[in-house]
N, C-alpha and C. Protein backbone atom coordinates (compact mmCIF):
# COMPACT_ATOMS: atom_id res chain seq x y z
N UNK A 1 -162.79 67.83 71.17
CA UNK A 1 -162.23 66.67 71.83
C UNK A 1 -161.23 67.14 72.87
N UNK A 2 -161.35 66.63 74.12
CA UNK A 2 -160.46 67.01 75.06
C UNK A 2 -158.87 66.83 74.56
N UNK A 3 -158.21 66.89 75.52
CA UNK A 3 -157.14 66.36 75.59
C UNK A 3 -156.73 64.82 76.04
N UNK A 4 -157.68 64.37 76.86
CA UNK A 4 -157.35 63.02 77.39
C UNK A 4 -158.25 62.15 76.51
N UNK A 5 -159.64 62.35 75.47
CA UNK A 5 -160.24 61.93 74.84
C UNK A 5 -158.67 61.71 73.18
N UNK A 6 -157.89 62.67 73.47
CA UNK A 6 -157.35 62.56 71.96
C UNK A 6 -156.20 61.50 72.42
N UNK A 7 -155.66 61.45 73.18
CA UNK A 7 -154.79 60.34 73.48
C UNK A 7 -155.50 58.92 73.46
N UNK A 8 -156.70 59.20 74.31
CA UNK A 8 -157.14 57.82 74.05
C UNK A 8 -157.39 57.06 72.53
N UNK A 9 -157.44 58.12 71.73
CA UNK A 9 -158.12 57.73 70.33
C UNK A 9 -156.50 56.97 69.32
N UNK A 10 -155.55 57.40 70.24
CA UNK A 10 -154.44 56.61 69.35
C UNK A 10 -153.78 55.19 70.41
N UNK A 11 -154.10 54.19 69.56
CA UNK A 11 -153.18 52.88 70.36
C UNK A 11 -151.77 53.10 70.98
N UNK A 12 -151.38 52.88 71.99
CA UNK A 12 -150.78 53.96 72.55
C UNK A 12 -149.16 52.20 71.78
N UNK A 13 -149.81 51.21 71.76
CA UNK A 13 -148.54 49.65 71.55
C UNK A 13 -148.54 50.19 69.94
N UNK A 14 -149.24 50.73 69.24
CA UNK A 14 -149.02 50.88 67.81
C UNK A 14 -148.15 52.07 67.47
N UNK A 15 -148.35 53.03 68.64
CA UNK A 15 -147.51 54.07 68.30
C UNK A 15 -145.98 53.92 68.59
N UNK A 16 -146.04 52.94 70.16
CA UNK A 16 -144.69 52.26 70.19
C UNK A 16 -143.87 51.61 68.57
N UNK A 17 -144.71 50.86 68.09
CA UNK A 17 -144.11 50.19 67.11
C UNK A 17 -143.67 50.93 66.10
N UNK A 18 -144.57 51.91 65.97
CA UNK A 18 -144.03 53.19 64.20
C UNK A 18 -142.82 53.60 64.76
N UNK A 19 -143.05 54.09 66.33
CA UNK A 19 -141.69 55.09 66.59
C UNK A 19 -140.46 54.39 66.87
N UNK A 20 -141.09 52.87 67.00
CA UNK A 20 -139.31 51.89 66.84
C UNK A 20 -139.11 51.54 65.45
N UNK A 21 -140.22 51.58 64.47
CA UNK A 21 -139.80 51.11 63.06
C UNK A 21 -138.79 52.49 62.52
N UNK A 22 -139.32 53.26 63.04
CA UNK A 22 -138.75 54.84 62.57
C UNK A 22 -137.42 55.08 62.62
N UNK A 23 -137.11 54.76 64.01
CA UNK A 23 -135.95 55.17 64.87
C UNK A 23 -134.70 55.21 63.84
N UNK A 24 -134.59 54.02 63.20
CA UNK A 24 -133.50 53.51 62.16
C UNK A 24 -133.73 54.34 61.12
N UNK A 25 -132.37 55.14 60.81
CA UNK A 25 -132.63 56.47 59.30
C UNK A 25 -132.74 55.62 58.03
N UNK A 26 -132.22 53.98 58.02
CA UNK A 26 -132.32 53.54 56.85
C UNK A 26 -133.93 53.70 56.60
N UNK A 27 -134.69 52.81 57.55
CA UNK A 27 -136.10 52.65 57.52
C UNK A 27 -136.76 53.90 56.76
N UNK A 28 -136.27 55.51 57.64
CA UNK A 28 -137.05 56.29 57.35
C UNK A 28 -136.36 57.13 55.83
N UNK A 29 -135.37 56.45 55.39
CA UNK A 29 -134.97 56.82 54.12
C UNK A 29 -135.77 56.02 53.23
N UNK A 30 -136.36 54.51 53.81
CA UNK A 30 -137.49 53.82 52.98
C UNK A 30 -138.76 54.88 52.67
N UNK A 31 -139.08 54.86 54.20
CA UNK A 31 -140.48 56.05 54.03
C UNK A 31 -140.67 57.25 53.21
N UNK A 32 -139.28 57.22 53.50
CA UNK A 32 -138.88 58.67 52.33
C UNK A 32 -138.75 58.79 50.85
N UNK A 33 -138.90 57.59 50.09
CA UNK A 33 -138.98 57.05 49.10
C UNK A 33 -140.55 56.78 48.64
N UNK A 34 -141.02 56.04 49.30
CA UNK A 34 -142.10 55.51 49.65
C UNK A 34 -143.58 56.46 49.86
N UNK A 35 -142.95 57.96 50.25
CA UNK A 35 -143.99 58.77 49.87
C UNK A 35 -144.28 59.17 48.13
N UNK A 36 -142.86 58.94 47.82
CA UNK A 36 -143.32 58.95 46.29
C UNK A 36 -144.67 58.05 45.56
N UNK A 37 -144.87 56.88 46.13
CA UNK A 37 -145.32 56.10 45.57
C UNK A 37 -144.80 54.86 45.42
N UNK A 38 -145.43 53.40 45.12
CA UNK A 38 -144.97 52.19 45.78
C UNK A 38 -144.05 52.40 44.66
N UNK A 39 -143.17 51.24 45.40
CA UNK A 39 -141.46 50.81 45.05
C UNK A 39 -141.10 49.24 45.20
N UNK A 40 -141.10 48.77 44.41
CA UNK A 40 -140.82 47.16 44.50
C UNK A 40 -139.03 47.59 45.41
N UNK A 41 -139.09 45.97 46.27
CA UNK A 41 -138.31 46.14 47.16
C UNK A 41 -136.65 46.07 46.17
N UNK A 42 -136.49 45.83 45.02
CA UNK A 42 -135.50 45.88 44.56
C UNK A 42 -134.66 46.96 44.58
N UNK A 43 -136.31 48.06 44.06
CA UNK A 43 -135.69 49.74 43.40
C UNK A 43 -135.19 49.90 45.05
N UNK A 44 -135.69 49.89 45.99
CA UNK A 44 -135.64 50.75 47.48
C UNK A 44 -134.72 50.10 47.80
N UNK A 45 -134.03 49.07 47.57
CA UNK A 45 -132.66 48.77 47.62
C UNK A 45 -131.74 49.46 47.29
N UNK A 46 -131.36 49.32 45.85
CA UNK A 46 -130.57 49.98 44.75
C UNK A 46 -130.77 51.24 45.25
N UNK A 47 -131.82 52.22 45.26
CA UNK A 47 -131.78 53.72 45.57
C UNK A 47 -131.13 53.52 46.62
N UNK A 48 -130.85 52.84 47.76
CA UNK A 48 -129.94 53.29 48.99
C UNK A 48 -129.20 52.28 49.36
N UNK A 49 -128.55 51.88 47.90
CA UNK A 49 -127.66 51.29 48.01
C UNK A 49 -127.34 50.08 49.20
N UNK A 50 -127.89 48.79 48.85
CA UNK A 50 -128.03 48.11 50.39
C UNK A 50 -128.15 46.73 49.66
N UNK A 51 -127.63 45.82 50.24
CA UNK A 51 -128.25 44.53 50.12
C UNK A 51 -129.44 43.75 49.85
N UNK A 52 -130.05 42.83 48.32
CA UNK A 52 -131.16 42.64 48.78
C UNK A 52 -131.94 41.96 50.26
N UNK A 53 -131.12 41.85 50.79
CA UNK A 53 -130.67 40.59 51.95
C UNK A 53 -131.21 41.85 53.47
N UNK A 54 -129.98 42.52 53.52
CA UNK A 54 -130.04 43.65 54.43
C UNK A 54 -131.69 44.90 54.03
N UNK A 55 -132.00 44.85 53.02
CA UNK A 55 -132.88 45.73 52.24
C UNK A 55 -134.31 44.86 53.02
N UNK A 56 -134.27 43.38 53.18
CA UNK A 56 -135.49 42.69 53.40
C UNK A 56 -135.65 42.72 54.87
N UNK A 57 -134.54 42.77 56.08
CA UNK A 57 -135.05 42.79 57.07
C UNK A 57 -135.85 44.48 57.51
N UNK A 58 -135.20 45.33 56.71
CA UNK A 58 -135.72 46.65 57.45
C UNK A 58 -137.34 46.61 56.75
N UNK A 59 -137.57 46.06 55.61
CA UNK A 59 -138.68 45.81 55.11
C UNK A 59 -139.73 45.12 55.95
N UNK A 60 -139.63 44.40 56.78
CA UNK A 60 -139.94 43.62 57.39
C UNK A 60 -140.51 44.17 58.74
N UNK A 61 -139.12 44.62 59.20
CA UNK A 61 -139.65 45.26 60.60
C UNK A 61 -140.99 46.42 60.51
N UNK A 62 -140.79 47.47 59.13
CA UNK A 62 -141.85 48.47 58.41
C UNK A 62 -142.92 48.00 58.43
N UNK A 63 -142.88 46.61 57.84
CA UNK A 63 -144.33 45.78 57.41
C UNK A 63 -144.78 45.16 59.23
N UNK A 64 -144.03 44.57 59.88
CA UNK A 64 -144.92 44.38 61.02
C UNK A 64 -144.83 45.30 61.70
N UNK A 65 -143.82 46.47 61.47
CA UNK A 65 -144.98 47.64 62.56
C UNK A 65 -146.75 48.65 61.87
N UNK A 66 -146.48 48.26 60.68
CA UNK A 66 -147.84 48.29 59.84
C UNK A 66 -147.91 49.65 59.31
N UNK A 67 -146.32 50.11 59.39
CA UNK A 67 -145.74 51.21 58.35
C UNK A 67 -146.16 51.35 56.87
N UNK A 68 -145.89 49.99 56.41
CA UNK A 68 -145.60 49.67 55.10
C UNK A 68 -146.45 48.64 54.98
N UNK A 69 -146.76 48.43 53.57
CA UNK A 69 -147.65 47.31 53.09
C UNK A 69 -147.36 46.49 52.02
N UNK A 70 -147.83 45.34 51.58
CA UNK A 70 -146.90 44.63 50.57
C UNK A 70 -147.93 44.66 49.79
N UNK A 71 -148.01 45.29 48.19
CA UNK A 71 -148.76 45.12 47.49
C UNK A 71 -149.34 43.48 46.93
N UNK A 72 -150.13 43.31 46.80
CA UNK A 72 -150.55 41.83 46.32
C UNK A 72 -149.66 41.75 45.23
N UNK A 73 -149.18 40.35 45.30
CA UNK A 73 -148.26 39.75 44.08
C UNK A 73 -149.48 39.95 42.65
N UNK A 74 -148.82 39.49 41.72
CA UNK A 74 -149.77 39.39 40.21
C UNK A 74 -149.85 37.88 40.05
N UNK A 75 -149.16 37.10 40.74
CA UNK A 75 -149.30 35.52 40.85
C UNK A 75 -147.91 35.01 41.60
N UNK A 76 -148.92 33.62 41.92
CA UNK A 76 -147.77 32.96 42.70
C UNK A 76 -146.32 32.38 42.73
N UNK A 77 -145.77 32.51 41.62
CA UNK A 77 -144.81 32.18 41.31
C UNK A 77 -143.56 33.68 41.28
N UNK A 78 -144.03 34.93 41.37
CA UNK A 78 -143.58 36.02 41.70
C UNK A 78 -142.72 36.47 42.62
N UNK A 79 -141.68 37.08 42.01
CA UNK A 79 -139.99 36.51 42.54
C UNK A 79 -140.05 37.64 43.87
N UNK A 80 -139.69 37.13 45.18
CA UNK A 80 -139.71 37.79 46.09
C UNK A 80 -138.88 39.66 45.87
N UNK A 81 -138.12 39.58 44.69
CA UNK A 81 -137.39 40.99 44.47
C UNK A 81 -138.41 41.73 43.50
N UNK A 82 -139.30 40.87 43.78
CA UNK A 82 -140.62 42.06 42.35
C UNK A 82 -141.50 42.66 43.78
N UNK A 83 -141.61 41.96 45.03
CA UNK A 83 -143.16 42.32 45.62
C UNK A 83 -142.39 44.30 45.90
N UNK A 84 -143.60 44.69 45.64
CA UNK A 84 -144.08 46.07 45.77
C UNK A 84 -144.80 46.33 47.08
N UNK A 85 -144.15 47.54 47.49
CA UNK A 85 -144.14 48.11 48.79
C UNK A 85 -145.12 49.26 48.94
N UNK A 86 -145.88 49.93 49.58
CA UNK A 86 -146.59 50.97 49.77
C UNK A 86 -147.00 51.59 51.02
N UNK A 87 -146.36 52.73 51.35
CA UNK A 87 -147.08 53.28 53.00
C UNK A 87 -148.39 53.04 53.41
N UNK A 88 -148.34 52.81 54.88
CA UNK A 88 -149.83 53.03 55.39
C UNK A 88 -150.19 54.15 55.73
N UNK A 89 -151.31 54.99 55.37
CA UNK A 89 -151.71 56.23 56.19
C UNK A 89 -151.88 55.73 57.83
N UNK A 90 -152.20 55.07 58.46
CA UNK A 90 -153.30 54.84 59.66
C UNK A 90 -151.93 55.34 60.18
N UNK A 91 -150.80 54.43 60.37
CA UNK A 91 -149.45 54.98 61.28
C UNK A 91 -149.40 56.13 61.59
N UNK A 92 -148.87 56.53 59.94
CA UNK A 92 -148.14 57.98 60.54
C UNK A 92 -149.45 59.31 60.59
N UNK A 93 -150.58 58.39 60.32
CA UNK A 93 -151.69 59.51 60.65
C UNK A 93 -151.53 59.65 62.20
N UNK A 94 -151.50 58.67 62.83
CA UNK A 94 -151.81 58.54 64.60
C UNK A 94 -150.48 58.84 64.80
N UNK A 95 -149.34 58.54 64.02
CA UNK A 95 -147.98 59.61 64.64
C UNK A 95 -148.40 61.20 64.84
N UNK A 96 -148.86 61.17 63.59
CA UNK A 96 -149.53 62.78 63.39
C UNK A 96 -150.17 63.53 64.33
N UNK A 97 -151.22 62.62 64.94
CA UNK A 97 -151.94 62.99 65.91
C UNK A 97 -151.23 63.35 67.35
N UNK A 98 -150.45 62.38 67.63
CA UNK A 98 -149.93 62.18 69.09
C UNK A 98 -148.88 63.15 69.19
N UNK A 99 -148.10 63.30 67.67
CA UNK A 99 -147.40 65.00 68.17
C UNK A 99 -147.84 66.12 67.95
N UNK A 100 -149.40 66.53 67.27
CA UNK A 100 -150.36 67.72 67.40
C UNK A 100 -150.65 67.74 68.87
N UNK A 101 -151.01 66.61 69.22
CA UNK A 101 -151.40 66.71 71.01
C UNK A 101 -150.23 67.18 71.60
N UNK A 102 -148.96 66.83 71.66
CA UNK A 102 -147.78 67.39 72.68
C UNK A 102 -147.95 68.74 71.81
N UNK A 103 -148.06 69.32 70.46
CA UNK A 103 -147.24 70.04 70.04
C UNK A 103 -148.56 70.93 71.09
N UNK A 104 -149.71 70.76 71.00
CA UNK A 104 -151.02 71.56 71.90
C UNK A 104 -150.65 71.85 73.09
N UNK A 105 -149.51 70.65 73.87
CA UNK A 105 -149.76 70.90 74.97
C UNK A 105 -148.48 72.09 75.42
N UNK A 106 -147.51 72.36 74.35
CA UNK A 106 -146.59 72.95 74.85
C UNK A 106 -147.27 74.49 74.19
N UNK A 107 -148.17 74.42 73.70
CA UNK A 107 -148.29 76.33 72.48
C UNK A 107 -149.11 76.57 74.08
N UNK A 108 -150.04 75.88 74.72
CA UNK A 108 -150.70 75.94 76.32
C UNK A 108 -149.64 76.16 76.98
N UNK A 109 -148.81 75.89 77.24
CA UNK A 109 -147.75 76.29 78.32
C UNK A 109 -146.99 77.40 77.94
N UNK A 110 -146.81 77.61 76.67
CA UNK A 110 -145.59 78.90 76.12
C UNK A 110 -147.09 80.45 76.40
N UNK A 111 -148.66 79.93 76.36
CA UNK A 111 -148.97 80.97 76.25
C UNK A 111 -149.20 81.28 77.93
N UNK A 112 -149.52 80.50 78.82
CA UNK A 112 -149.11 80.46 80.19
C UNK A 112 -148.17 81.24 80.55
N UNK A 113 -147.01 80.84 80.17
CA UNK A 113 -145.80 81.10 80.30
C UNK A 113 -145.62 82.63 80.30
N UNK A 114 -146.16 83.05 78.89
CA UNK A 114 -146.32 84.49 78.46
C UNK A 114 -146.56 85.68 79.04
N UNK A 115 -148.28 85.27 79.68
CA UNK A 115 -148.92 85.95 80.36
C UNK A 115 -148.20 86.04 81.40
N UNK A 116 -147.76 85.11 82.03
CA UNK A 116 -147.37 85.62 83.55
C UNK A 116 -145.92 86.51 83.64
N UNK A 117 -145.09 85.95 82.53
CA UNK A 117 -144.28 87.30 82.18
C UNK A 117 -144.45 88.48 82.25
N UNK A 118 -145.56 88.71 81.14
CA UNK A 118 -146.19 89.75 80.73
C UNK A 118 -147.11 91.08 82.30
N UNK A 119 -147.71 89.94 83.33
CA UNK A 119 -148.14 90.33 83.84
C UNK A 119 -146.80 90.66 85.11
N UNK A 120 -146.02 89.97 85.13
CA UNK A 120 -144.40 90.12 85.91
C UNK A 120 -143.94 91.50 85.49
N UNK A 121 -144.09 91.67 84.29
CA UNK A 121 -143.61 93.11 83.86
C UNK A 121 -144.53 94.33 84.22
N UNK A 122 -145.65 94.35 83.69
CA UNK A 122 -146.36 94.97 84.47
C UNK A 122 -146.41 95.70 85.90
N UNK A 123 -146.27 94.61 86.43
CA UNK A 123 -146.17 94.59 88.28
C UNK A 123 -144.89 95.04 88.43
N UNK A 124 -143.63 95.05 88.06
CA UNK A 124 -142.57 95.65 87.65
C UNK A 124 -142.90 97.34 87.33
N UNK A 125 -143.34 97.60 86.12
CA UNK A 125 -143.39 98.86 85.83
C UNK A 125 -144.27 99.67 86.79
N UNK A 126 -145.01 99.57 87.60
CA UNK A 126 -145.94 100.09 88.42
C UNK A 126 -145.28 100.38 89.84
N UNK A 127 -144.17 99.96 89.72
CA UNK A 127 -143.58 100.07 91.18
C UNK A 127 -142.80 101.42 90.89
């Protein structure tokens, strides 16, 4: 896959959204939890110490940038401090992707970079 084929393959408005859900360390102290395995929004409170109140908007912003997912309730009457939380792969897979591509495009430039050093020295020692 090229290089301009791999950019195209990630939504370029979805990647906006992970990397603004991210930005905030509370959020990514959620994620950071959250790789453990789902966490009803109570525990991911209490572990970082926060408001259930303050705890629900960063939840929120996670869930519509499509970070995070809300496990299905067990029925309807199910107290908003029980629903259970769980990462999405798709996000931070296509985060994944879009910094393998920069990280590609800079190991291409450092080995660029190299050679012509390399060949600078050269042309150097010959004189």
């Amino acid at each position: 896959m090229t290089r301009r084929a791999a950019s195209s393959a990630v939504d370029g408005g979805a990647l906006d959204r992970t990397l603004q859900a991210l930005a905030e360390p509370t959020r990514r102290a959620v994620v950071g939890l959250l790789r453990h395995g789902p966490r009803r929004a109570g525990e991911i409170a209490d572990a970082l110490a926060m408001s259930r109140q303050a705890m629900s908007r960063h939840l929120r912003v996670l869930r519509q940038a499509g970070v995070i997912h809300e496990v299905a309730a067990a029925g309807p009457d199910d107290d908003a401090r029980a629903r259970t939380y769980r990462l999405e792969a798709r996000p931070l897979a296509d985060l994944q992707s879009w910094l393998d591509e920069v990280q590609s495009f800079w190991s291409v430039q450092m080995q660029s970079f190299r050679k012509q050093a390399e060949r600078v020295a050269r042309e150097r020692g010959r004189r």
